[in-house]
C-alpha atoms as a PDB file:
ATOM      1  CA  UNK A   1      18.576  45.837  12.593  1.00  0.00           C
ATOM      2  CA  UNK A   2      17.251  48.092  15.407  1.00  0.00           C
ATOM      3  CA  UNK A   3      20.049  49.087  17.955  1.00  0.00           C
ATOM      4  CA  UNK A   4      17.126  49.192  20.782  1.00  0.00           C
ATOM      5  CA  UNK A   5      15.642  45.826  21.631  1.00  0.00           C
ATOM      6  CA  UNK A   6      13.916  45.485  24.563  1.00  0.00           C
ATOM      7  CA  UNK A   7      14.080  42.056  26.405  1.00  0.00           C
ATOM      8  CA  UNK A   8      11.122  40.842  28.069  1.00  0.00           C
ATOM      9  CA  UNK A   9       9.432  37.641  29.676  1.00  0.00           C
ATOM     10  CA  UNK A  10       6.108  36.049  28.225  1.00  0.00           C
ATOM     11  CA  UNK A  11       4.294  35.767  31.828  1.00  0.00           C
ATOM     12  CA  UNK A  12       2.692  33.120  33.782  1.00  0.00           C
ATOM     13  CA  UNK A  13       0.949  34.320  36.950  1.00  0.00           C
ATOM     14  CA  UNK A  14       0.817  31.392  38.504  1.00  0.00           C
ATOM     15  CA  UNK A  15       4.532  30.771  37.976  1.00  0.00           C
ATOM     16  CA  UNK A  16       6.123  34.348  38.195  1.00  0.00           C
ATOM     17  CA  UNK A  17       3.901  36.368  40.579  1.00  0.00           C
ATOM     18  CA  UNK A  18       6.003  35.990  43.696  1.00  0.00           C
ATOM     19  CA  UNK A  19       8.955  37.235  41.947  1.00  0.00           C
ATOM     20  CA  UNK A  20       7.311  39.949  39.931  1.00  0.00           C
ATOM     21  CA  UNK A  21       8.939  43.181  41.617  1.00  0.00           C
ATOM     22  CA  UNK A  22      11.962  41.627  41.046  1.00  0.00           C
ATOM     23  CA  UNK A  23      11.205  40.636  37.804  1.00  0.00           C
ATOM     24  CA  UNK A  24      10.695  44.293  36.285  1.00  0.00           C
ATOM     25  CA  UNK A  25      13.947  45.024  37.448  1.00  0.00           C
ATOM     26  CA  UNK A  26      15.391  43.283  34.839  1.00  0.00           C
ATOM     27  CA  UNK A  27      13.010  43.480  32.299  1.00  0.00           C
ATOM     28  CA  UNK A  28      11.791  46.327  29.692  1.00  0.00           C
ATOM     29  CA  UNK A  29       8.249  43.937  28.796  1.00  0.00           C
ATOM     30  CA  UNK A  30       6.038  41.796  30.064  1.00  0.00           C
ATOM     31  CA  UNK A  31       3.845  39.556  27.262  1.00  0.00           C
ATOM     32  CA  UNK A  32       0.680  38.457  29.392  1.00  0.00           C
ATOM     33  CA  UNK A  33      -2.192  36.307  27.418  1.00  0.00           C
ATOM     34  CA  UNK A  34      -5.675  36.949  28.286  1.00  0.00           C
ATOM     35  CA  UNK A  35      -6.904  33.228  27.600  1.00  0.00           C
ATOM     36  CA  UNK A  36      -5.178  32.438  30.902  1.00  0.00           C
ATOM     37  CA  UNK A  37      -4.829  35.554  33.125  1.00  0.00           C
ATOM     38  CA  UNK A  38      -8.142  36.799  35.392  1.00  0.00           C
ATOM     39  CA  UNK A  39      -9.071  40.205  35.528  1.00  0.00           C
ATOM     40  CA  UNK A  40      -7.370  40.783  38.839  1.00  0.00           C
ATOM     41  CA  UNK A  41      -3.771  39.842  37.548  1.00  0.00           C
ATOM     42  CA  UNK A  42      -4.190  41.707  34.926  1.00  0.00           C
ATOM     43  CA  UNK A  43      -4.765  44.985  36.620  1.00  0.00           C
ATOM     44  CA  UNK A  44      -1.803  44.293  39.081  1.00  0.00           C
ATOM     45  CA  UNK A  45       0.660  43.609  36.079  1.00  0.00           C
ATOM     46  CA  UNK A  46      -0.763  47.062  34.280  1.00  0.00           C
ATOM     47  CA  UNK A  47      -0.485  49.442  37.918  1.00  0.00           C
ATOM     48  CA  UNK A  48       3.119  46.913  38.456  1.00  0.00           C
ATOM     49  CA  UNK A  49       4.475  48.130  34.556  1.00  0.00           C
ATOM     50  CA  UNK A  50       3.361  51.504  35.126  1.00  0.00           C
ATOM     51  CA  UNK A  51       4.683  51.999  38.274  1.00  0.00           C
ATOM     52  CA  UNK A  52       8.282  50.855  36.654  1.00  0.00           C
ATOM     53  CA  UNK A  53       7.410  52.402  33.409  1.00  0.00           C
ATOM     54  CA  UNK A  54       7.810  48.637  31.725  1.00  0.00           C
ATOM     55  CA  UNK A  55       5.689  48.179  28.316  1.00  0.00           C
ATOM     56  CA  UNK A  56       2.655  45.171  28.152  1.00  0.00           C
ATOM     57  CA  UNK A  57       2.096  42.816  24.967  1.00  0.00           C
ATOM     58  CA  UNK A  58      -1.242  40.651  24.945  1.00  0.00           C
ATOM     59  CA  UNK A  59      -0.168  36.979  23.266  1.00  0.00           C
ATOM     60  CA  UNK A  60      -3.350  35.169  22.584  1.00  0.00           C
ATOM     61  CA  UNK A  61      -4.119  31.107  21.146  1.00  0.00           C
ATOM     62  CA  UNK A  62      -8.119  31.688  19.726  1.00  0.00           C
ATOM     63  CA  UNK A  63      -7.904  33.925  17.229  1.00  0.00           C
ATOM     64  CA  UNK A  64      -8.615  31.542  14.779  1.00  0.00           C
ATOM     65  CA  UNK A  65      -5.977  33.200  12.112  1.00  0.00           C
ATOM     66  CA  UNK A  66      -6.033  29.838   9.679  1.00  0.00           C
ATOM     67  CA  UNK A  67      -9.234  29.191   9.422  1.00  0.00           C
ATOM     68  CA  UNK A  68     -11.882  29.162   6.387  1.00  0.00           C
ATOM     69  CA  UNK A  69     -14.942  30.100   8.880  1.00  0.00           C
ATOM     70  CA  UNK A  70     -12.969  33.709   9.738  1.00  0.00           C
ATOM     71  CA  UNK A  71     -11.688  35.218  12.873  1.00  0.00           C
ATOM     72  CA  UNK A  72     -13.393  34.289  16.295  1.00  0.00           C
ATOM     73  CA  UNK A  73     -15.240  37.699  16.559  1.00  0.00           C
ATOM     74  CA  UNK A  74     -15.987  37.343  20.509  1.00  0.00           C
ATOM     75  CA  UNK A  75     -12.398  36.412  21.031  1.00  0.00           C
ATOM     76  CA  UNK A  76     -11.343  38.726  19.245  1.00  0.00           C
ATOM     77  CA  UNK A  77     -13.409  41.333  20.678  1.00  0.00           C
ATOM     78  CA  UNK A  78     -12.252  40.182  24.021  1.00  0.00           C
ATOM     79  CA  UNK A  79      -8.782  40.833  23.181  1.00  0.00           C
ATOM     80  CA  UNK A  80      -9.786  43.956  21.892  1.00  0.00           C
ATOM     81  CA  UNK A  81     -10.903  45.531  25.219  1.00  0.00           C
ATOM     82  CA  UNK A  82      -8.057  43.919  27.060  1.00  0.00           C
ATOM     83  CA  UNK A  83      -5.598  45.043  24.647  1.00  0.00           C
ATOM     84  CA  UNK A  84      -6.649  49.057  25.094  1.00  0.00           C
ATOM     85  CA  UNK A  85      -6.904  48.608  28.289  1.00  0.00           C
ATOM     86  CA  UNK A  86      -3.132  47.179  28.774  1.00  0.00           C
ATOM     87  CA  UNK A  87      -2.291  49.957  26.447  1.00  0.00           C
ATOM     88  CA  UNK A  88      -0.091  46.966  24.644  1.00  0.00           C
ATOM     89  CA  UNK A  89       2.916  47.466  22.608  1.00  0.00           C
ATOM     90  CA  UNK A  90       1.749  44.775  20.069  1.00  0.00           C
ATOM     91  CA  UNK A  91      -1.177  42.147  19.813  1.00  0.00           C
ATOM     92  CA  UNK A  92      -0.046  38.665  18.886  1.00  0.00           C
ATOM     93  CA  UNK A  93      -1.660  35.329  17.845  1.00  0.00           C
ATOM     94  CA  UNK A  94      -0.342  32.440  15.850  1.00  0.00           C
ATOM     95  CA  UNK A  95      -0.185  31.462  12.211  1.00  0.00           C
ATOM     96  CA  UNK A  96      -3.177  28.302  12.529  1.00  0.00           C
ATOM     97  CA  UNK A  97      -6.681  27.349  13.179  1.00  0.00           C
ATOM     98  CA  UNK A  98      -8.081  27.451  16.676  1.00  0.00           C
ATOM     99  CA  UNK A  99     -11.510  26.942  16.161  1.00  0.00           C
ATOM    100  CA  UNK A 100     -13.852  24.691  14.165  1.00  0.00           C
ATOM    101  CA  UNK A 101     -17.258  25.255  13.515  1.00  0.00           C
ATOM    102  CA  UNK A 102     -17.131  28.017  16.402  1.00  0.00           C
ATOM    103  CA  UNK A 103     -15.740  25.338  18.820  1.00  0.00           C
ATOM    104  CA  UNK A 104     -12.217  25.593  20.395  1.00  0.00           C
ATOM    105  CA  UNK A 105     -10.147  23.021  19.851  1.00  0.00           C
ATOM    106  CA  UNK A 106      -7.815  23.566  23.247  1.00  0.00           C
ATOM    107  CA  UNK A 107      -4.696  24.282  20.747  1.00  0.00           C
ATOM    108  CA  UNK A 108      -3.395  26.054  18.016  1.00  0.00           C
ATOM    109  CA  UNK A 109      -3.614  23.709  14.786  1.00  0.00           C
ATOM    110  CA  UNK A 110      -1.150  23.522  11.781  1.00  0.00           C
ATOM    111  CA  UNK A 111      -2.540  24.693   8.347  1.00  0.00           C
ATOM    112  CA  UNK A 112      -1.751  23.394   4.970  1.00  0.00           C
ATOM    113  CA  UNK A 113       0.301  25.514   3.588  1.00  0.00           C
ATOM    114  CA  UNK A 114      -1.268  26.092  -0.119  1.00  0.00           C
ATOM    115  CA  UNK A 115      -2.167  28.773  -2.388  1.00  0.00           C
ATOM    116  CA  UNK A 116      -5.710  28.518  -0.969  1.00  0.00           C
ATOM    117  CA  UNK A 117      -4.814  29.230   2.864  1.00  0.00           C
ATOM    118  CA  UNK A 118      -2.765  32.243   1.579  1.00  0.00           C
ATOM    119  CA  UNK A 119      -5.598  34.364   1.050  1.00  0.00           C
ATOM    120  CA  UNK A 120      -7.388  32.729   3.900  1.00  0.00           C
ATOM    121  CA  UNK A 121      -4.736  33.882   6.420  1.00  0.00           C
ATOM    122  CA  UNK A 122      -4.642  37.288   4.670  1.00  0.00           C
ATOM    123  CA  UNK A 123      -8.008  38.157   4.800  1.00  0.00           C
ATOM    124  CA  UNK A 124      -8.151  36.991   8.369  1.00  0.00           C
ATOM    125  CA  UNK A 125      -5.472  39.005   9.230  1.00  0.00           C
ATOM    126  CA  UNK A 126      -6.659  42.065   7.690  1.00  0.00           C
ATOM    127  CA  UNK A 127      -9.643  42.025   9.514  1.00  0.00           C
ATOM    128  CA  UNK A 128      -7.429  41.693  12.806  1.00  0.00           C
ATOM    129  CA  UNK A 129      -5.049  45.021  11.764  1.00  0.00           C
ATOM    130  CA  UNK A 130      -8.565  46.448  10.952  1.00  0.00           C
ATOM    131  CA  UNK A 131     -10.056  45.508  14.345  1.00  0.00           C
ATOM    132  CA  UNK A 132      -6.639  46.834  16.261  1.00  0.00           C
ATOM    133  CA  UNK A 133      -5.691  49.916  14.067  1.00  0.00           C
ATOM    134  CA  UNK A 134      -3.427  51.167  16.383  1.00  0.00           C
ATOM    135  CA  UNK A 135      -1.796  48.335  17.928  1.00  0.00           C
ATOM    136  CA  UNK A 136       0.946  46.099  15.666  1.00  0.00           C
ATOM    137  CA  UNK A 137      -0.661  42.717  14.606  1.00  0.00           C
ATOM    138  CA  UNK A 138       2.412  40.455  14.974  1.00  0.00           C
ATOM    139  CA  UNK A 139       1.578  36.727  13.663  1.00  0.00           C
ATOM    140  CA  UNK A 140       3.818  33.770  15.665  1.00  0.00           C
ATOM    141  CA  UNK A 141       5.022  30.750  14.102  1.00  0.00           C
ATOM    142  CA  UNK A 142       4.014  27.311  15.777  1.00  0.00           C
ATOM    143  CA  UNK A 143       5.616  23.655  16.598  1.00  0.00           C
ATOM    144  CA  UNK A 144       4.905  21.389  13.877  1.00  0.00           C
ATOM    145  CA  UNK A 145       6.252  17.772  14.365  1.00  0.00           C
ATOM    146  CA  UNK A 146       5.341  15.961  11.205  1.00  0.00           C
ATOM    147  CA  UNK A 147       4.960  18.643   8.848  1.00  0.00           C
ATOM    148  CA  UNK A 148       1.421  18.018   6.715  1.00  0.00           C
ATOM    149  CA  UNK A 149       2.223  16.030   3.365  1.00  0.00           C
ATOM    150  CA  UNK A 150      -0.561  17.933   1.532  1.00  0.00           C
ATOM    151  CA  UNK A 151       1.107  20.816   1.737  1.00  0.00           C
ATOM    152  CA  UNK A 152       2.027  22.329  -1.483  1.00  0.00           C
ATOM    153  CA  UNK A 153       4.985  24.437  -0.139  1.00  0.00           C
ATOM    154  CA  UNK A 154       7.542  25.224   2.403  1.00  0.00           C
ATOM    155  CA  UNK A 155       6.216  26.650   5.518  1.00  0.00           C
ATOM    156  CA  UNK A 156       8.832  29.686   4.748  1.00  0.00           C
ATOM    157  CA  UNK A 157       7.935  30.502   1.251  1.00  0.00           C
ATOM    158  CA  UNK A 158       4.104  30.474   2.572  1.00  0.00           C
ATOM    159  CA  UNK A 159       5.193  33.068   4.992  1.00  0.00           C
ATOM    160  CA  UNK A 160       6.886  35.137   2.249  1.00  0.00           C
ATOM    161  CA  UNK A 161       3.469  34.562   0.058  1.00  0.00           C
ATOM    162  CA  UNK A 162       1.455  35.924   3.149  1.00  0.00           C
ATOM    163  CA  UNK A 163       3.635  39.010   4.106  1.00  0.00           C
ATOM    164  CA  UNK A 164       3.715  40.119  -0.041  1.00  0.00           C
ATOM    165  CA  UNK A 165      -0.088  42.012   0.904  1.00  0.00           C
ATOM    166  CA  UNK A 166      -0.417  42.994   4.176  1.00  0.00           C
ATOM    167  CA  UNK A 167      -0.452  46.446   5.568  1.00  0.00           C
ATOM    168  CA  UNK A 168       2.231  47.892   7.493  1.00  0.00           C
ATOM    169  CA  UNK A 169       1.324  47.434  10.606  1.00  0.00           C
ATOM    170  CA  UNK A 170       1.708  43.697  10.677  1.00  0.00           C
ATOM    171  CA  UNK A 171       4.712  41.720  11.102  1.00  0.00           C
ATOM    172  CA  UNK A 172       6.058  38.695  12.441  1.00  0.00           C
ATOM    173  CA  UNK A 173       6.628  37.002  15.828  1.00  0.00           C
ATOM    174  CA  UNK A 174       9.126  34.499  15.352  1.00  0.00           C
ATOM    175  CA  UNK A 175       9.486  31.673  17.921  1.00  0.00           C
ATOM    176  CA  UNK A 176      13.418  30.295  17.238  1.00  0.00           C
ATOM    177  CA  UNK A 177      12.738  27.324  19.191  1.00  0.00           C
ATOM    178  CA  UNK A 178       9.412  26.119  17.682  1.00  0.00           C
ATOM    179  CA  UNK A 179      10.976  26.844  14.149  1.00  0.00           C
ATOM    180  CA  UNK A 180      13.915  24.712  15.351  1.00  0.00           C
ATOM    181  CA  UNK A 181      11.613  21.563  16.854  1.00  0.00           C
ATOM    182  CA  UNK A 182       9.909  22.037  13.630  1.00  0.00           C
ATOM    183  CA  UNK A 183      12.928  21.993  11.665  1.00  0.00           C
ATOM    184  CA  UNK A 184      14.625  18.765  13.417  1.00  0.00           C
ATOM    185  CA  UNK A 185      11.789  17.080  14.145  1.00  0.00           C
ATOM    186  CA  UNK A 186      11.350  16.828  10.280  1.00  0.00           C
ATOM    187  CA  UNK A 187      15.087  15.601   9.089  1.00  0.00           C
ATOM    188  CA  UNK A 188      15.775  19.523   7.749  1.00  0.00           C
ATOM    189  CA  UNK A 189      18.292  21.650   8.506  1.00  0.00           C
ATOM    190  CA  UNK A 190      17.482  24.797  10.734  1.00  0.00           C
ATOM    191  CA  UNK A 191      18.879  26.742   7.929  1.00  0.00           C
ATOM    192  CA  UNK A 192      17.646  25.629   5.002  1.00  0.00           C
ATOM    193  CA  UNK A 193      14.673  25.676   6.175  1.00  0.00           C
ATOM    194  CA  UNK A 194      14.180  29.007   7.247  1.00  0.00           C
ATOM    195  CA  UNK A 195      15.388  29.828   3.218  1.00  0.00           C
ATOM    196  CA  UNK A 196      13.264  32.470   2.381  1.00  0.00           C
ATOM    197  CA  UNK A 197      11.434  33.478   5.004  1.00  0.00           C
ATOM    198  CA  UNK A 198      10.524  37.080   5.675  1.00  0.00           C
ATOM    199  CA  UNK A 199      12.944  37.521   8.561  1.00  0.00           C
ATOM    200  CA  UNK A 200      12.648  41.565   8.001  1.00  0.00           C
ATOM    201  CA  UNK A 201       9.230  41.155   8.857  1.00  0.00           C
ATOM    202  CA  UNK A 202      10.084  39.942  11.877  1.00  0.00           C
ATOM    203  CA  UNK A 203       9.383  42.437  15.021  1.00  0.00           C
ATOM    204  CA  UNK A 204       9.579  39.992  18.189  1.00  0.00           C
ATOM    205  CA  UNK A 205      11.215  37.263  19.022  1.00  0.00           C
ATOM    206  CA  UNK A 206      10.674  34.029  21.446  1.00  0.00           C
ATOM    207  CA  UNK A 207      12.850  31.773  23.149  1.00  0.00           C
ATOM    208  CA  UNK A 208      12.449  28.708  24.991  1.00  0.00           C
ATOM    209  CA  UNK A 209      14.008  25.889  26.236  1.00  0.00           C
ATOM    210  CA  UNK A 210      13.081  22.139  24.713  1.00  0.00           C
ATOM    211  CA  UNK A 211      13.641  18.416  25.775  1.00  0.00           C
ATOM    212  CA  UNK A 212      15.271  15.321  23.883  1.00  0.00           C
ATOM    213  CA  UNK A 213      13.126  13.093  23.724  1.00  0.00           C
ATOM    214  CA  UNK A 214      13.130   9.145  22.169  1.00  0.00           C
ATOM    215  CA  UNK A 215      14.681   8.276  19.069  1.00  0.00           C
ATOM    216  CA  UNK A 216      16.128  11.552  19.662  1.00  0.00           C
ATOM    217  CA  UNK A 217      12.953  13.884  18.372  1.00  0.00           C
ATOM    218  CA  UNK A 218      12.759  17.374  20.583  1.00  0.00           C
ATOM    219  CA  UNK A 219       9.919  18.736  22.140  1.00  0.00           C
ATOM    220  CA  UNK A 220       9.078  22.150  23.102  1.00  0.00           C
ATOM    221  CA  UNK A 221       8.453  22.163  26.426  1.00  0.00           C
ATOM    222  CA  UNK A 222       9.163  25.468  28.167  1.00  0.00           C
ATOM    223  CA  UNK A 223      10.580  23.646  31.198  1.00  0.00           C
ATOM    224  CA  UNK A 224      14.125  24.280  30.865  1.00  0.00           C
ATOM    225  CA  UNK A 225      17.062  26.222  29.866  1.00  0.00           C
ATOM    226  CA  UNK A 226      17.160  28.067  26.661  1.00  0.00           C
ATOM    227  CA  UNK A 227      19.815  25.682  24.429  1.00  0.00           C
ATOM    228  CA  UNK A 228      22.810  26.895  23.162  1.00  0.00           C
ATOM    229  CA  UNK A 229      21.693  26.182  19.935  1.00  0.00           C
ATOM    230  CA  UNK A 230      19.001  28.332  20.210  1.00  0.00           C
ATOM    231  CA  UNK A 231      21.002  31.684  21.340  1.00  0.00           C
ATOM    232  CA  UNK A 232      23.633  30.556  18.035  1.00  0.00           C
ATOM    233  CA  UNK A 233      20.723  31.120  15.628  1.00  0.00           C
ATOM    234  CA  UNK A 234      19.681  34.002  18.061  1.00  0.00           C
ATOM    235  CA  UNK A 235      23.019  35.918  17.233  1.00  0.00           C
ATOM    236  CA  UNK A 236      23.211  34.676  13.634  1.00  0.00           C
ATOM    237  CA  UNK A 237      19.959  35.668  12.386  1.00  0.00           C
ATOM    238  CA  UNK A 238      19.132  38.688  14.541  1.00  0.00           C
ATOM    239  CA  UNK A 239      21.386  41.550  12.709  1.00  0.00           C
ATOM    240  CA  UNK A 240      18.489  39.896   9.383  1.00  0.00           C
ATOM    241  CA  UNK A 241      15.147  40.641  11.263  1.00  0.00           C
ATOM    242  CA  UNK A 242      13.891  44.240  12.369  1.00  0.00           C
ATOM    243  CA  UNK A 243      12.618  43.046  15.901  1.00  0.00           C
ATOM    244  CA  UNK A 244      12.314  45.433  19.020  1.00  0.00           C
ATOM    245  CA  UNK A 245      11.470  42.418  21.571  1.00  0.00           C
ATOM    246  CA  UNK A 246      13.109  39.744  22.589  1.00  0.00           C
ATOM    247  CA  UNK A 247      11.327  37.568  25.296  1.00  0.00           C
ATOM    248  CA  UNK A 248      11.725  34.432  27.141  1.00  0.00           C
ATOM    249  CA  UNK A 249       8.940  31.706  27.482  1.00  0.00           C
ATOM    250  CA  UNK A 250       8.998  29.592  30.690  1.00  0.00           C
ATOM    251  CA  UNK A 251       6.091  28.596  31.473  1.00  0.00           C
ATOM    252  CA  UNK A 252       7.569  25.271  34.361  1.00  0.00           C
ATOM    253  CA  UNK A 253      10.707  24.549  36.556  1.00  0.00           C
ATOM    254  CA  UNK A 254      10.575  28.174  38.131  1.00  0.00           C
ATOM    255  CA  UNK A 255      11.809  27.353  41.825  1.00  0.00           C
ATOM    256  CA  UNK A 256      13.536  30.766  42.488  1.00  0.00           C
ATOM    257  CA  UNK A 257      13.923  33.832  40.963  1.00  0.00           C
ATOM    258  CA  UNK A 258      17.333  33.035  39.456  1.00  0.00           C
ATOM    259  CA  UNK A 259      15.775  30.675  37.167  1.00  0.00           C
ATOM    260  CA  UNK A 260      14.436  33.472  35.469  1.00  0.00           C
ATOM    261  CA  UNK A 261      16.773  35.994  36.101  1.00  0.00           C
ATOM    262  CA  UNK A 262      19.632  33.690  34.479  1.00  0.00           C
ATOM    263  CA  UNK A 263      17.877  33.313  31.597  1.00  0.00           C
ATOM    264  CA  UNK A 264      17.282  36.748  31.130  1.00  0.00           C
ATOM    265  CA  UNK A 265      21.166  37.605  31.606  1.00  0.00           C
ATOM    266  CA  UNK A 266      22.531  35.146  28.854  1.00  0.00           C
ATOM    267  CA  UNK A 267      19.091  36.681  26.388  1.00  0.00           C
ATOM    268  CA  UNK A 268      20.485  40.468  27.272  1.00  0.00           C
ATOM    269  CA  UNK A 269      24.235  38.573  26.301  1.00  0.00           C
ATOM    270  CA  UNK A 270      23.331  37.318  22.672  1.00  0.00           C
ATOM    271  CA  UNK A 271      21.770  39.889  22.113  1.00  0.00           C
ATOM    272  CA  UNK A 272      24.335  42.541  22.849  1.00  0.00           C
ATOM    273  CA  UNK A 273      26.989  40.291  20.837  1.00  0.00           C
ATOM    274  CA  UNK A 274      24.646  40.297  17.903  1.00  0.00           C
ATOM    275  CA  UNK A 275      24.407  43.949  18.057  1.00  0.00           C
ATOM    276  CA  UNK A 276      28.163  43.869  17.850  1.00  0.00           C
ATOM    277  CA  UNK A 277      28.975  41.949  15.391  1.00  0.00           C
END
């Protein structure tokens, strides 16, 4: 487990710019995504980080890391330049398809998880370490309410299939809460089914709040409060990964800097008693 993690906030411009000064305060990173931040932010978060000596992550959704048809070269190369430019700590996308036929599909999509899309995802994401060389490739797990019943394994022990090839300068973003609305939303345990996934692989971590909905499914929503539940697994299964990041997702329900600021508090909390235990 690494004794240094640095906590950190995946941001939204248009949510956490009028707090930002105040934000870096408290913060070691700052995860911005290029999909939805202009030019202009993004040179006012890089001078803002430098100027507090805070590092920058890119977190991206087009890719295209599932798919038969290959990476999305001029998204790819787009992330490129923005990623040297930012001088980022890591480049991130998610384990799915973004893209069909070269068309964007607005979201990240779920893949079957065969033997197949194994050496789909690898290839793909050996192109991407390629492409990045000197920037971590770290791959993020996604929501998946009704897992896909052609599947012909668990979504862990694909993970574990993937991360048996790759080179070492990929690992793993693991979103608790999406593996937790996963998890629930499909009648299985948290921990049973996390069985056998690569958790040393994993480098960063997300958190994010989710909402109850009817007949008591969850959804991911990114609008509230980071659940109790979520900081339990947090502590439990933290001392088993290798991650340097932990950062909160909030991307709604900002209406003073305290929102954020809390949050951040009872992160830096779990993850000090983790270290601890």
């Amino acid at each position: 487990m690494n004794m240094n993690i640095k906590i950190g906030l995946c941001y939204r411009n248009w949510l956490h710019e009028k707090y930002l000064n105040q934000i870096l305060d408290i913060v070691d990173i700052i995860e911005i995504m290029p999909d939805i931040t202009d030019v202009e932010e993004i040179k006012l978060i890089k001078k803002s980080c430098e100027e507090k000596n805070i590092d920058l992550s890119i977190h991206s959704l087009r890719s295209n890391i599932g798919s038969v048809e290959g990476i999305h070269k001029d998204e790819t190369d787009k992330y490129f330049f923005v990623n040297y430019y930012c001088d980022s700590v890591y480049f991130s996308d998610h384990m799915a398809f973004s893209h069909i036929l070269g068309n964007y599909l607005s979201s990240v999509n779920q893949l079957i998880y065969n033997e197949e899309n194994i050496r789909v995802v690898q290839k793909n994401i050996a192109q991407l370490e390629h492409k990045f060389s000197d920037t971590p490739v770290l791959i993020e797990n996604i929501t998946q309410n009704n897992l896909r019943k052609d599947s012909t394994m668990r979504e862990s022990d694909f993970w574990h299939s993937v991360f048996q090839n790759l080179g070492s300068n990929v690992g793993i973003m693991l979103d608790i809460t999406n593996m937790y609305v996963t998890s629930k939303n499909n009648n299985i345990d948290f921990f049973s089914y996390i069985k056998g996934f690569p958790l040393h692989k994993v480098e960063c971590i997300h958190l994010s709040g989710y909402e109850i909905m009817e007949n008591n499914r969850l959804q991911d929503s990114h609008l509230s409060d980071i659940d109790e539940n979520i900081f339990a697994i947090l502590r439990e299964i933290l001392p088993q990964t290798n991650a340097k990041y932990v950062l909160l997702e909030r991307d709604f329900n900002v209406f003073n800097f305290n929102d954020i600021s809390n949050e951040i508090a009872k992160i830096k909390e779990a993850v000090n008693t983790s270290v601890l235990l």
